[in-house]
PDB file of N, CA and C in Angstrom:
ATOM      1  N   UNK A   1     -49.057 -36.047   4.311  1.00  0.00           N
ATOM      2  CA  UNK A   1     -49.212 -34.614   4.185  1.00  0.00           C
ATOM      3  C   UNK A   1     -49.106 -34.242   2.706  1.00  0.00           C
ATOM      4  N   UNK A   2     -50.170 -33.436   1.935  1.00  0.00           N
ATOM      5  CA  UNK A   2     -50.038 -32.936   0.905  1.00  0.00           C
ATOM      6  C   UNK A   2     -49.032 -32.118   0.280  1.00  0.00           C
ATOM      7  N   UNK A   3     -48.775 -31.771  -0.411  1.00  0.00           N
ATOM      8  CA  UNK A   3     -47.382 -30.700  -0.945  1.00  0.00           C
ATOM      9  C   UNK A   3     -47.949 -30.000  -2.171  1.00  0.00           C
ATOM     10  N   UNK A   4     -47.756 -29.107  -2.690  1.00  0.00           N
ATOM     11  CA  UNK A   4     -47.509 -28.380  -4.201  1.00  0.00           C
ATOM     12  C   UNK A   4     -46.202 -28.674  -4.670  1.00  0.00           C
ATOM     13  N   UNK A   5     -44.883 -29.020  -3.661  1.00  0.00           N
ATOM     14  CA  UNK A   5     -43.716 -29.379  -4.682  1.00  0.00           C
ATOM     15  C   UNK A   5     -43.810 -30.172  -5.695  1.00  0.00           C
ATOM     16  N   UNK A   6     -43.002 -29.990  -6.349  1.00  0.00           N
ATOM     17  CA  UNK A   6     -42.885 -31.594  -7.077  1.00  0.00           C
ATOM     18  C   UNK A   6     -42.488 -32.468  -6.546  1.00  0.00           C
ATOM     19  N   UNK A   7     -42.451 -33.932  -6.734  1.00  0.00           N
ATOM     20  CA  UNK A   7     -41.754 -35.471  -6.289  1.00  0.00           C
ATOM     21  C   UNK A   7     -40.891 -36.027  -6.977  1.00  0.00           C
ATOM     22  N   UNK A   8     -39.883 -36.588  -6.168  1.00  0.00           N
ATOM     23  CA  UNK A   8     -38.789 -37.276  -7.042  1.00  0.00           C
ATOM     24  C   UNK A   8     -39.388 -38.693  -6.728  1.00  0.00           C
ATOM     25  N   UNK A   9     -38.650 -39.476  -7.528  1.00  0.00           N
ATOM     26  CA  UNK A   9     -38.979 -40.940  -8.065  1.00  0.00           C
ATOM     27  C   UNK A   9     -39.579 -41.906  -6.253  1.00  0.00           C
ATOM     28  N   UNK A  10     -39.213 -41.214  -5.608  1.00  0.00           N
ATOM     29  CA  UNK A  10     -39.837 -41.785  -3.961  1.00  0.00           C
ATOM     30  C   UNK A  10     -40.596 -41.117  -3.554  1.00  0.00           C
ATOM     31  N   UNK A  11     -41.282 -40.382  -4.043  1.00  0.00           N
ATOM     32  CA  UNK A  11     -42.598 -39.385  -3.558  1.00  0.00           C
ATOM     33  C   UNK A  11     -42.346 -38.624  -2.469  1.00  0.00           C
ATOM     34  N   UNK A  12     -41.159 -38.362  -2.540  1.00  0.00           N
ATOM     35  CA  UNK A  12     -40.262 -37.302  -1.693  1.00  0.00           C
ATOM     36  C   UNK A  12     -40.493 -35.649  -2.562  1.00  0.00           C
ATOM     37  N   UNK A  13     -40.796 -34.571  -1.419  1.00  0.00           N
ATOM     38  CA  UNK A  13     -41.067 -33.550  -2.114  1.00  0.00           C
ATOM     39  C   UNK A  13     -39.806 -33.304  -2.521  1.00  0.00           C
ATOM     40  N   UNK A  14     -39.752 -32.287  -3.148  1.00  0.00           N
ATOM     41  CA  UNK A  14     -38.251 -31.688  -3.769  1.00  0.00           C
ATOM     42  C   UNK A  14     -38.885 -29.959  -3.634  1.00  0.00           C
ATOM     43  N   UNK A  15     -37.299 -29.587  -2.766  1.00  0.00           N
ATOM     44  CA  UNK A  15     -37.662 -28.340  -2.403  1.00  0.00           C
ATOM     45  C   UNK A  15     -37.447 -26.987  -4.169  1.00  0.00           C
ATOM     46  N   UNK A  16     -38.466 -26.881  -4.588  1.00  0.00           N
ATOM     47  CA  UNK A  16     -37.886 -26.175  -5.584  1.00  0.00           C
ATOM     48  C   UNK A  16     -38.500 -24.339  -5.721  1.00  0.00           C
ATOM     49  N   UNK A  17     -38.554 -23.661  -6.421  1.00  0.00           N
ATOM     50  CA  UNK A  17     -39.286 -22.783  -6.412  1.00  0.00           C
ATOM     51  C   UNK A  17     -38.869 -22.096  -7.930  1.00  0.00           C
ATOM     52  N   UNK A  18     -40.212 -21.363  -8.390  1.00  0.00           N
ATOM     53  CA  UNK A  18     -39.859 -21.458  -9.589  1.00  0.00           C
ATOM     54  C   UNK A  18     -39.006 -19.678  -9.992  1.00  0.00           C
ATOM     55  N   UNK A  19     -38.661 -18.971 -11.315  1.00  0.00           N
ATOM     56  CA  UNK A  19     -38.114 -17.992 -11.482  1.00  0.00           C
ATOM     57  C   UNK A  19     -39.344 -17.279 -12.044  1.00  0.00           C
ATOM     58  N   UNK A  20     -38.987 -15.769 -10.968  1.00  0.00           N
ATOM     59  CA  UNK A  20     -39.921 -14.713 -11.393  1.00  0.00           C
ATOM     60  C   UNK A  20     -39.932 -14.337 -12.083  1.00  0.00           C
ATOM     61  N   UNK A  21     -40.849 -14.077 -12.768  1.00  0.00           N
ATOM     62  CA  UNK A  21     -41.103 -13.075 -14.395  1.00  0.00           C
ATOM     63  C   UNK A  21     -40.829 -11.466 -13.886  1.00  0.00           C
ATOM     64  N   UNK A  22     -39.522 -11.339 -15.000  1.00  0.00           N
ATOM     65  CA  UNK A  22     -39.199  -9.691 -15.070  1.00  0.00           C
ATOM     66  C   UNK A  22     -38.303  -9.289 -13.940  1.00  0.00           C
ATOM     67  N   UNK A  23     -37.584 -10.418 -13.387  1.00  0.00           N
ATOM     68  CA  UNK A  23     -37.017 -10.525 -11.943  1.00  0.00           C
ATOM     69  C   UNK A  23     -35.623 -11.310 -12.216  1.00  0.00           C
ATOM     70  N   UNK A  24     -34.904 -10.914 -13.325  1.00  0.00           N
ATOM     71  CA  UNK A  24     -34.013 -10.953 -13.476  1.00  0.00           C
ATOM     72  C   UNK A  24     -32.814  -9.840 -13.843  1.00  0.00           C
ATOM     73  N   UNK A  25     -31.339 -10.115 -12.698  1.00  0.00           N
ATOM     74  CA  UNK A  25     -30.569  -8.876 -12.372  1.00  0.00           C
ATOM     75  C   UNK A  25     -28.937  -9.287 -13.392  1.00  0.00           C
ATOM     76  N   UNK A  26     -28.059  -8.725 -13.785  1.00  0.00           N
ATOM     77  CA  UNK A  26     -27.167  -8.927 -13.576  1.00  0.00           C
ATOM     78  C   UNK A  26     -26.274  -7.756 -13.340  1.00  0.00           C
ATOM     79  N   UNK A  27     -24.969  -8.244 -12.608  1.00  0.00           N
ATOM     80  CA  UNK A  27     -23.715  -6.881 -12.231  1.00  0.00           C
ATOM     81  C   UNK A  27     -22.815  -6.976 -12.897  1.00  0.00           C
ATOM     82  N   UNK A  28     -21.973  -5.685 -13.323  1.00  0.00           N
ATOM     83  CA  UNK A  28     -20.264  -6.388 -13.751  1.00  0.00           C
ATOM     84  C   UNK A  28     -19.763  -5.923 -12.228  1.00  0.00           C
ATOM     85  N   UNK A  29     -18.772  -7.038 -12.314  1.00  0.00           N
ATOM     86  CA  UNK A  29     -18.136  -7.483 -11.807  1.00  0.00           C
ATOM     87  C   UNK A  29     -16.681  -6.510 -11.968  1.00  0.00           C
ATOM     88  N   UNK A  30     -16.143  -5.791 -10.961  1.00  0.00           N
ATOM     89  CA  UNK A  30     -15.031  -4.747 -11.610  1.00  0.00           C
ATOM     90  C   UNK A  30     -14.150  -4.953 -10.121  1.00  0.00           C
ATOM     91  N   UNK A  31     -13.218  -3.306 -10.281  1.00  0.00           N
ATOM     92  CA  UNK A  31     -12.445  -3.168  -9.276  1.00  0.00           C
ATOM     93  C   UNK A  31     -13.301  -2.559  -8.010  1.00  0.00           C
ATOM     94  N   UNK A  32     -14.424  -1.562  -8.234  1.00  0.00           N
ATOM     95  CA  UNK A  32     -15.163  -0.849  -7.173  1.00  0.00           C
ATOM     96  C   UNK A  32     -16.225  -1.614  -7.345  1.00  0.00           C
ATOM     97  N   UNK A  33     -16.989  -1.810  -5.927  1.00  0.00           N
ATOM     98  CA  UNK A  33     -17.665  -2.038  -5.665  1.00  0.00           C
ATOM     99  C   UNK A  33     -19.030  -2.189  -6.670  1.00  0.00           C
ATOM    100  N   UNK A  34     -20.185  -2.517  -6.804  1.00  0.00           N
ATOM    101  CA  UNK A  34     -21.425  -2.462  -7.488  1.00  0.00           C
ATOM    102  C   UNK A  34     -22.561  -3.114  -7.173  1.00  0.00           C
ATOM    103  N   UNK A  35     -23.837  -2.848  -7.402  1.00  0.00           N
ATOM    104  CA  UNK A  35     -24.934  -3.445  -7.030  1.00  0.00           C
ATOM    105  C   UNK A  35     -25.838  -3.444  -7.860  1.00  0.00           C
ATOM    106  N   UNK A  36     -27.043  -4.504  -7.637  1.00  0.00           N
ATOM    107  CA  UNK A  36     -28.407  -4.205  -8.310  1.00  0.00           C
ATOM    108  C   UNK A  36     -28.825  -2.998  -8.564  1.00  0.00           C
ATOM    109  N   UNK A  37     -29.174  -2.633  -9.284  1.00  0.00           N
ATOM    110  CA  UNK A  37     -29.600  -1.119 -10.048  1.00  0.00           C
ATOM    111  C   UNK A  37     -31.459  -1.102  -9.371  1.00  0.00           C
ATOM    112  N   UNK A  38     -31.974  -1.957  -9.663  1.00  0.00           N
ATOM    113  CA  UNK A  38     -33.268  -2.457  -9.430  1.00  0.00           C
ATOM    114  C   UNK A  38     -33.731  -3.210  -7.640  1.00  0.00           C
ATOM    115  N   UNK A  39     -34.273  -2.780  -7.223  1.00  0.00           N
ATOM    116  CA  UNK A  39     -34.339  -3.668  -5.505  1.00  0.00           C
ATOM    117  C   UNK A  39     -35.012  -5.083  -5.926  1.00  0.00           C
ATOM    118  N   UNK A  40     -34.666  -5.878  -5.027  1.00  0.00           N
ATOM    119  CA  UNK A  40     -35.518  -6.875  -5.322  1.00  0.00           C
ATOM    120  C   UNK A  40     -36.637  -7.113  -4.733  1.00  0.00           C
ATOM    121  N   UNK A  41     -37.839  -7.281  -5.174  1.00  0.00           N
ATOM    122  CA  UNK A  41     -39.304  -7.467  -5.425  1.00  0.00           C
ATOM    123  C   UNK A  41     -39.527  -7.766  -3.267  1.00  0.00           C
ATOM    124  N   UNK A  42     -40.435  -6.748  -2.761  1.00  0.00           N
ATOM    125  CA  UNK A  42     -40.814  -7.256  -1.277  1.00  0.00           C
ATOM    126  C   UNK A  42     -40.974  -8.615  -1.199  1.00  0.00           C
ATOM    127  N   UNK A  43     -41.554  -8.892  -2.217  1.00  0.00           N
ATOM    128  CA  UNK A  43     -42.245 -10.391  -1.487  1.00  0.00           C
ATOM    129  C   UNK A  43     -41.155 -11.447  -1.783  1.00  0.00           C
ATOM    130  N   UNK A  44     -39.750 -11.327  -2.635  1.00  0.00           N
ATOM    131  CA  UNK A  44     -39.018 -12.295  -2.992  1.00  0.00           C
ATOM    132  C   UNK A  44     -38.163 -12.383  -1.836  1.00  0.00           C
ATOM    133  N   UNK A  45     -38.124 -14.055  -1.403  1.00  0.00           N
ATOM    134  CA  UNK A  45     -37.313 -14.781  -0.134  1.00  0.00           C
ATOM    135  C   UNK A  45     -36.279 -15.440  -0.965  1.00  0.00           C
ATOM    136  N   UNK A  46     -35.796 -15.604  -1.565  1.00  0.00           N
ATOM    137  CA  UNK A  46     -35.160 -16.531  -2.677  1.00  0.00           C
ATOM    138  C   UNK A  46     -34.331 -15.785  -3.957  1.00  0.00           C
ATOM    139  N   UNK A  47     -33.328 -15.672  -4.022  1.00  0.00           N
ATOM    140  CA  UNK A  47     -32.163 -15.501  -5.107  1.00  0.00           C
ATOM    141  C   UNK A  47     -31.069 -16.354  -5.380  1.00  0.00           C
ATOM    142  N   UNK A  48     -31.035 -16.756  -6.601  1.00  0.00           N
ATOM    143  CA  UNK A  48     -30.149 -17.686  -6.823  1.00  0.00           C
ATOM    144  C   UNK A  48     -28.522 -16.592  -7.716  1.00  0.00           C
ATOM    145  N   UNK A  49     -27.771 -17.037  -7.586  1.00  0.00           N
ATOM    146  CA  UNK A  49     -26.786 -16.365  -7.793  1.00  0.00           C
ATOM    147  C   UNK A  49     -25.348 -17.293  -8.532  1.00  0.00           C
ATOM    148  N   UNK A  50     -25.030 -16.678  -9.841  1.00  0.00           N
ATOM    149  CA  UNK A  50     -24.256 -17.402 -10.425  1.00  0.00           C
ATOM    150  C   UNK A  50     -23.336 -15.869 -10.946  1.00  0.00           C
ATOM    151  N   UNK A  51     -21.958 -16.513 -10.568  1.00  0.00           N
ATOM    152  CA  UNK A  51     -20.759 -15.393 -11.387  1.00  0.00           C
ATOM    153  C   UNK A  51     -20.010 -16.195 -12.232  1.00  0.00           C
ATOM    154  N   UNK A  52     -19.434 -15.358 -13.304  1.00  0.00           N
ATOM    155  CA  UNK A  52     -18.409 -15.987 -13.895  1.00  0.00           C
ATOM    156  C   UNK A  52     -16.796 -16.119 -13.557  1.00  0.00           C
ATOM    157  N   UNK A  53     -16.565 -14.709 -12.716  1.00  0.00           N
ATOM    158  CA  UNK A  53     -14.940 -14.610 -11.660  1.00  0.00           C
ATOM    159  C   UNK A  53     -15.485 -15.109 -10.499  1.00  0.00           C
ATOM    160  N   UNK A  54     -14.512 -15.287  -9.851  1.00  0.00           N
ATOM    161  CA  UNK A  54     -14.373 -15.153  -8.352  1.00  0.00           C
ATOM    162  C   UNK A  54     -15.169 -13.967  -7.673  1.00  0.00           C
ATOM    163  N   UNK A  55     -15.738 -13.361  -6.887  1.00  0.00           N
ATOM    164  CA  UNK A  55     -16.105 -12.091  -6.230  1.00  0.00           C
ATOM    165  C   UNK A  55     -16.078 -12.240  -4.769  1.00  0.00           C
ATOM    166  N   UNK A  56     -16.272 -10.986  -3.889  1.00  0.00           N
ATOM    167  CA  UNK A  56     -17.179 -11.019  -2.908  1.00  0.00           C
ATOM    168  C   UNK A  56     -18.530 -10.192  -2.986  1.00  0.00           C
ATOM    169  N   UNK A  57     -19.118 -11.159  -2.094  1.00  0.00           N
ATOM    170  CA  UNK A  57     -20.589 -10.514  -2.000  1.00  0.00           C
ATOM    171  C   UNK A  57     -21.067 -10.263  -0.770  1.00  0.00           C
ATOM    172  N   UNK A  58     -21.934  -9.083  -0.382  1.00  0.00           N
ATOM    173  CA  UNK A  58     -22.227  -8.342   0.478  1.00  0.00           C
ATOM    174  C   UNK A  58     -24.038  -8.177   0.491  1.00  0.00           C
ATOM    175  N   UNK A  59     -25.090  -8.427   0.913  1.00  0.00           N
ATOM    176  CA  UNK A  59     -26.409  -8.416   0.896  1.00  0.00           C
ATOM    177  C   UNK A  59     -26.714  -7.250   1.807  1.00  0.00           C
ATOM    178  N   UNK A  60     -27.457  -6.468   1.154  1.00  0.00           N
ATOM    179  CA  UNK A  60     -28.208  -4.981   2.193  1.00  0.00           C
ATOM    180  C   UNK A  60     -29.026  -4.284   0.955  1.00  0.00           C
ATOM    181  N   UNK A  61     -29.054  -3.437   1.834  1.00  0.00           N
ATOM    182  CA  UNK A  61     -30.234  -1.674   1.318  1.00  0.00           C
ATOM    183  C   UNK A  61     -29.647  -1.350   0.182  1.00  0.00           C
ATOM    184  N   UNK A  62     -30.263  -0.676  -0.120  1.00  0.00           N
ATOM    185  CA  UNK A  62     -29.891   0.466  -1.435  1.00  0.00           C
ATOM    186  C   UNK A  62     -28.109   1.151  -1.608  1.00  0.00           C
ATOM    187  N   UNK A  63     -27.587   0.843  -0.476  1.00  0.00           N
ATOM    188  CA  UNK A  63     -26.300   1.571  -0.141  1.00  0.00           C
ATOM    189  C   UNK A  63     -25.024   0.985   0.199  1.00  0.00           C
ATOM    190  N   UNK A  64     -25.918  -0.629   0.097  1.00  0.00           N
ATOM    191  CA  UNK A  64     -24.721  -1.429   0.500  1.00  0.00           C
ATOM    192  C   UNK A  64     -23.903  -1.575  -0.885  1.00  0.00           C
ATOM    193  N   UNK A  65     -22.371  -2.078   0.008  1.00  0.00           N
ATOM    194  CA  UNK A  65     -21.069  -1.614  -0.891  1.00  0.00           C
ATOM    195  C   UNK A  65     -20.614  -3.525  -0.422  1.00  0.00           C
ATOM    196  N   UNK A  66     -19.541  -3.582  -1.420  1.00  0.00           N
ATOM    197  CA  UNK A  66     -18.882  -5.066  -1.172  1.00  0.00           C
ATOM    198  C   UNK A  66     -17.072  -4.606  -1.128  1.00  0.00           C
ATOM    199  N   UNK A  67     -16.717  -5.128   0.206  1.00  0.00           N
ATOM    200  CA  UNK A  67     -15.002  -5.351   0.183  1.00  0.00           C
ATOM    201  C   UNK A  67     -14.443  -6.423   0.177  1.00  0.00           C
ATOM    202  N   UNK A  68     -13.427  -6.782   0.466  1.00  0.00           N
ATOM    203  CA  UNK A  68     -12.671  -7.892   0.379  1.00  0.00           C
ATOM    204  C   UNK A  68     -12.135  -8.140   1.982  1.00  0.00           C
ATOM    205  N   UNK A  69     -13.651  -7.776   2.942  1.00  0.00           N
ATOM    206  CA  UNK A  69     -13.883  -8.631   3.850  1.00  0.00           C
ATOM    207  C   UNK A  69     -15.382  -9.509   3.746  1.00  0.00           C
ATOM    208  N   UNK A  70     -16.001  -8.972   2.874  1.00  0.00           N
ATOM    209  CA  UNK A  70     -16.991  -9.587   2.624  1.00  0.00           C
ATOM    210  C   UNK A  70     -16.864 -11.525   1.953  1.00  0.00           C
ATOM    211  N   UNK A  71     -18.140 -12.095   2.038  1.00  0.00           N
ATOM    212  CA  UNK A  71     -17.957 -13.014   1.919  1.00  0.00           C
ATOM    213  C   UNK A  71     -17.459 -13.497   0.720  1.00  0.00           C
ATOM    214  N   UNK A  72     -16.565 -14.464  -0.022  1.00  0.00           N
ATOM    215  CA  UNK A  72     -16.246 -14.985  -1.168  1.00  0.00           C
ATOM    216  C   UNK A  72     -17.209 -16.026  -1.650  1.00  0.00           C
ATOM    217  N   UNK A  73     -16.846 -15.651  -3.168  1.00  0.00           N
ATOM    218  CA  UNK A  73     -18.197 -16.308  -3.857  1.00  0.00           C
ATOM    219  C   UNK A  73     -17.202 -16.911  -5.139  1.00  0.00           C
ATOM    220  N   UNK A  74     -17.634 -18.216  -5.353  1.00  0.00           N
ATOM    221  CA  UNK A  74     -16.458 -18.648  -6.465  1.00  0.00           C
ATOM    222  C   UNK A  74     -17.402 -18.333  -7.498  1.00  0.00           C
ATOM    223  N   UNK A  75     -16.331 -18.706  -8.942  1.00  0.00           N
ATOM    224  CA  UNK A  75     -16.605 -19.087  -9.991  1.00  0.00           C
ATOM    225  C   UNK A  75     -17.609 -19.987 -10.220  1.00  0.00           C
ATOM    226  N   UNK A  76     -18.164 -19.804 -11.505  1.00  0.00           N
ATOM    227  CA  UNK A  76     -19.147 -21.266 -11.787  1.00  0.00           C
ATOM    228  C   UNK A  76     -19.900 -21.909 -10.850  1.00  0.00           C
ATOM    229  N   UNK A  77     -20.099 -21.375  -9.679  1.00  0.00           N
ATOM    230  CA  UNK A  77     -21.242 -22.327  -8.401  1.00  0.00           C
ATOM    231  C   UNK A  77     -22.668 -20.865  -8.745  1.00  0.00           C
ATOM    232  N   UNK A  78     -24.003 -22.178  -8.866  1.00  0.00           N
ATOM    233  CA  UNK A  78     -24.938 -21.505  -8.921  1.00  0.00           C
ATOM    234  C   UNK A  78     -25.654 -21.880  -7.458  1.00  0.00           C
ATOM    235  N   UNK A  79     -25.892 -20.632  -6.747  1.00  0.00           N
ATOM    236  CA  UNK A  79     -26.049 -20.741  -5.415  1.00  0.00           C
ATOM    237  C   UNK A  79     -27.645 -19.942  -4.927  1.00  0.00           C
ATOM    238  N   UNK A  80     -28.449 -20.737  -4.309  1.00  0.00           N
ATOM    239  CA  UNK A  80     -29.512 -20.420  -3.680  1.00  0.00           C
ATOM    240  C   UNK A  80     -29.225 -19.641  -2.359  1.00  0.00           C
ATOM    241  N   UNK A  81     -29.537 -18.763  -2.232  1.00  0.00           N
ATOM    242  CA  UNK A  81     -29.288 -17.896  -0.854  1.00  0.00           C
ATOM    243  C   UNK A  81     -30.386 -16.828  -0.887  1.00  0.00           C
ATOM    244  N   UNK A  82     -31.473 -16.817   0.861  1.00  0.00           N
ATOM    245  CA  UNK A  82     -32.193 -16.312   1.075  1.00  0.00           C
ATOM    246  C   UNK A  82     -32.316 -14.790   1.358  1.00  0.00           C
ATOM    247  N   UNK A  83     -32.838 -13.769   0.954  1.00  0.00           N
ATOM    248  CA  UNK A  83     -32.748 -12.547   1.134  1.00  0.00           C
ATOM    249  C   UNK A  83     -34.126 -12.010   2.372  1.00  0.00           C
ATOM    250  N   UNK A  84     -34.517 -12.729   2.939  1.00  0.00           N
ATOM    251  CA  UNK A  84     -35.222 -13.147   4.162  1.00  0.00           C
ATOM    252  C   UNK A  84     -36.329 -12.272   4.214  1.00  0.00           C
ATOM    253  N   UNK A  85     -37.292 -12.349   5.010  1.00  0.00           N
ATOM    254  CA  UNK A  85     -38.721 -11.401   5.278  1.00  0.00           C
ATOM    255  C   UNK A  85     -39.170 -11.997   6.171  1.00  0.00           C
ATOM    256  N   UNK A  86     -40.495 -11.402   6.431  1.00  0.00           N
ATOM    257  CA  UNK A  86     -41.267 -11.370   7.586  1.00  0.00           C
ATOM    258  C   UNK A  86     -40.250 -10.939   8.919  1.00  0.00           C
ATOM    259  N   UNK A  87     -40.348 -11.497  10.004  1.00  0.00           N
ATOM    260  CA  UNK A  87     -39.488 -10.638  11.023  1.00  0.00           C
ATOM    261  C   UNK A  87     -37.638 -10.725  10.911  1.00  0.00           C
ATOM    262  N   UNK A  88     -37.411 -11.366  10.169  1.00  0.00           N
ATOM    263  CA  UNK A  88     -36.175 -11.714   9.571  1.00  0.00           C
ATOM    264  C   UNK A  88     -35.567  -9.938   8.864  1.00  0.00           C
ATOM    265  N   UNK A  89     -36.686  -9.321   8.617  1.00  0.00           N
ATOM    266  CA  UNK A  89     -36.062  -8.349   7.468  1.00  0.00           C
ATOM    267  C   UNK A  89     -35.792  -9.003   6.153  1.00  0.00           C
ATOM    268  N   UNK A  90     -35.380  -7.803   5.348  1.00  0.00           N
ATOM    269  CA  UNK A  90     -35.301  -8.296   3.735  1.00  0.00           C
ATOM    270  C   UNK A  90     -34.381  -7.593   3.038  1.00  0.00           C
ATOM    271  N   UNK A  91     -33.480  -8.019   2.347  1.00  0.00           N
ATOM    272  CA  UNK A  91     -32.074  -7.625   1.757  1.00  0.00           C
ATOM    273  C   UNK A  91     -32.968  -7.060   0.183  1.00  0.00           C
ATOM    274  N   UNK A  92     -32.474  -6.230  -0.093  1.00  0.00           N
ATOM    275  CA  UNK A  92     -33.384  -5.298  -1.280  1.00  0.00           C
ATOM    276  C   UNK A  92     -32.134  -5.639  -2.168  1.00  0.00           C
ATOM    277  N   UNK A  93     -30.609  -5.505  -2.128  1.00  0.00           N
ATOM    278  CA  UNK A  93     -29.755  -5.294  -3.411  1.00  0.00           C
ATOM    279  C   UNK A  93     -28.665  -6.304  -2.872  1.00  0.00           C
ATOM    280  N   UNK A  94     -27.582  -6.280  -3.886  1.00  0.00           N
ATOM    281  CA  UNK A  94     -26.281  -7.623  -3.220  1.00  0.00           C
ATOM    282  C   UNK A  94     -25.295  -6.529  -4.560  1.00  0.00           C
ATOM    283  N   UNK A  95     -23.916  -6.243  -3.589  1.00  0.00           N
ATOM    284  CA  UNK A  95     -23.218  -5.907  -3.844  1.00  0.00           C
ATOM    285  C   UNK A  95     -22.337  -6.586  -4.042  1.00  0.00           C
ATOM    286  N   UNK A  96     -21.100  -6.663  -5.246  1.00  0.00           N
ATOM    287  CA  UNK A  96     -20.376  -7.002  -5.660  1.00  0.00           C
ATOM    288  C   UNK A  96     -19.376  -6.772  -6.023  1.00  0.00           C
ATOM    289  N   UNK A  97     -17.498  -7.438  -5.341  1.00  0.00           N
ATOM    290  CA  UNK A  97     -16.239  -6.900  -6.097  1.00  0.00           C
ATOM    291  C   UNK A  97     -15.618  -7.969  -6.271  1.00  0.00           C
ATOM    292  N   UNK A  98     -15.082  -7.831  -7.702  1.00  0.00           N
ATOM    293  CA  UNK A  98     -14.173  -8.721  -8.196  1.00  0.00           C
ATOM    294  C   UNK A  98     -13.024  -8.962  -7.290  1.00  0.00           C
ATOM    295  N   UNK A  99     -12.719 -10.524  -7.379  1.00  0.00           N
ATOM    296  CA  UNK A  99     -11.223 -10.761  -7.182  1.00  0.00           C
ATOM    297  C   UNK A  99     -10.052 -10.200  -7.943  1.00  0.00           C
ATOM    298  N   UNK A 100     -10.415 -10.336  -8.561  1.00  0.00           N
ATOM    299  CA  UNK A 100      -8.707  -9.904  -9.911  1.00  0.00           C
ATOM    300  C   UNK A 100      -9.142 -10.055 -11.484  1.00  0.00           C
ATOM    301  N   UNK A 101     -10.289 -10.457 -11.792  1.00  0.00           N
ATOM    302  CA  UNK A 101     -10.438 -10.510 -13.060  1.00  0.00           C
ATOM    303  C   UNK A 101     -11.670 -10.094 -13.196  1.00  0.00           C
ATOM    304  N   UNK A 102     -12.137  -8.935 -14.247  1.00  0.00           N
ATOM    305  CA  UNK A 102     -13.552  -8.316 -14.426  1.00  0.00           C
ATOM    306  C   UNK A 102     -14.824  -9.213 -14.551  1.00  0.00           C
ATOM    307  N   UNK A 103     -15.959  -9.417 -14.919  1.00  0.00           N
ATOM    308  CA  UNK A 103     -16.749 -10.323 -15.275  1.00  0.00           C
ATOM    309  C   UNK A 103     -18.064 -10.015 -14.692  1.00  0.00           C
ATOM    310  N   UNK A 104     -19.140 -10.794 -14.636  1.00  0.00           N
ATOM    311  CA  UNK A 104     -20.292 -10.210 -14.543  1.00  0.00           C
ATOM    312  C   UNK A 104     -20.934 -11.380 -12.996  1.00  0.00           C
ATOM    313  N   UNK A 105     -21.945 -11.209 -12.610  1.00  0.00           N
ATOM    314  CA  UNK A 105     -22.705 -12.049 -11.705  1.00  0.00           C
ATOM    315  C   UNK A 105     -24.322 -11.559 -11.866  1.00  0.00           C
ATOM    316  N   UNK A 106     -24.693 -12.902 -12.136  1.00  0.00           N
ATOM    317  CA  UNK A 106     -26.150 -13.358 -12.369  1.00  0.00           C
ATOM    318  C   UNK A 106     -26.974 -13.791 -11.321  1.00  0.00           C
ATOM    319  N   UNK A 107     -28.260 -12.746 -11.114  1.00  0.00           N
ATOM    320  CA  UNK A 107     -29.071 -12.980  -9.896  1.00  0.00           C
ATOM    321  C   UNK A 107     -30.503 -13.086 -10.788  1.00  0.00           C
ATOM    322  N   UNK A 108     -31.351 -14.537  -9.802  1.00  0.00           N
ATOM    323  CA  UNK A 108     -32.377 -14.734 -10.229  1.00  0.00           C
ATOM    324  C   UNK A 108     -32.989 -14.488  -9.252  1.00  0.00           C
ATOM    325  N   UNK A 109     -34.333 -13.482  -9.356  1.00  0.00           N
ATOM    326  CA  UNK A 109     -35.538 -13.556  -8.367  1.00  0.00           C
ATOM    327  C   UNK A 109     -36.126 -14.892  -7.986  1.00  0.00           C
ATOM    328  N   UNK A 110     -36.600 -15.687  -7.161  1.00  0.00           N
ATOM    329  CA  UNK A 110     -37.725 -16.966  -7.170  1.00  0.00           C
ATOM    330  C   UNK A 110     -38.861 -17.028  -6.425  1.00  0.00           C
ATOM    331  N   UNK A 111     -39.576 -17.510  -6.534  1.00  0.00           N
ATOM    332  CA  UNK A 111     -41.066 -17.608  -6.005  1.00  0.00           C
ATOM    333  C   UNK A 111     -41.399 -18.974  -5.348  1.00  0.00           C
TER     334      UNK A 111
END
């Protein structure tokens, strides 16, 4: 079967996808809540996500908020996580609250 991925050294595809142009977000990271300022792009299935604190993160609409029941997101892990479409629906923003120390979190659009 053909592929467009790339191949690693066994001609095994490698699942990759590349970063959108102009489709890059970042948040600070505080005591209240915060989100993408910008929605993310309809057609993007794919955000990769890197913080520098601890946080939780929360995926929704324009209105979504993040608590500290939301999910935890460490330090230093750069993480692929799908913001879904077609009958799945599609997460437009990702909200964010610090654990205990201020700092920022880095979201990449992908294609």
């Amino acid at each position: 079967m053909s592929t467009l991925l790339p191949l690693d050294s066994d001609n095994n595809p490698i699942p990759a996808l590349r970063l959108k142009d102009s489709a890059a977000h970042s948040i600070a990271a505080a005591a209240t809540s915060a989100r993408n300022t910008t929605a993310f792009d309809d057609d993007t299935k794919v955000v990769s996500v890197f913080a520098d604190v601890p946080v939780y993160i929360n995926f929704g609409g324009s209105t979504v908020t993040a608590t500290t029941s939301d999910h935890y997101f460490p330090a230093g892990v750069y993480y692929d996580i799908s913001v879904g479409g077609g009958r799945t629906g599609h997460y437009t923003h990702l909200a964010v609250l610090r654990v205990s120390t201020d700092g920022s979190v880095y979201i990449s659009e992908k294609e």
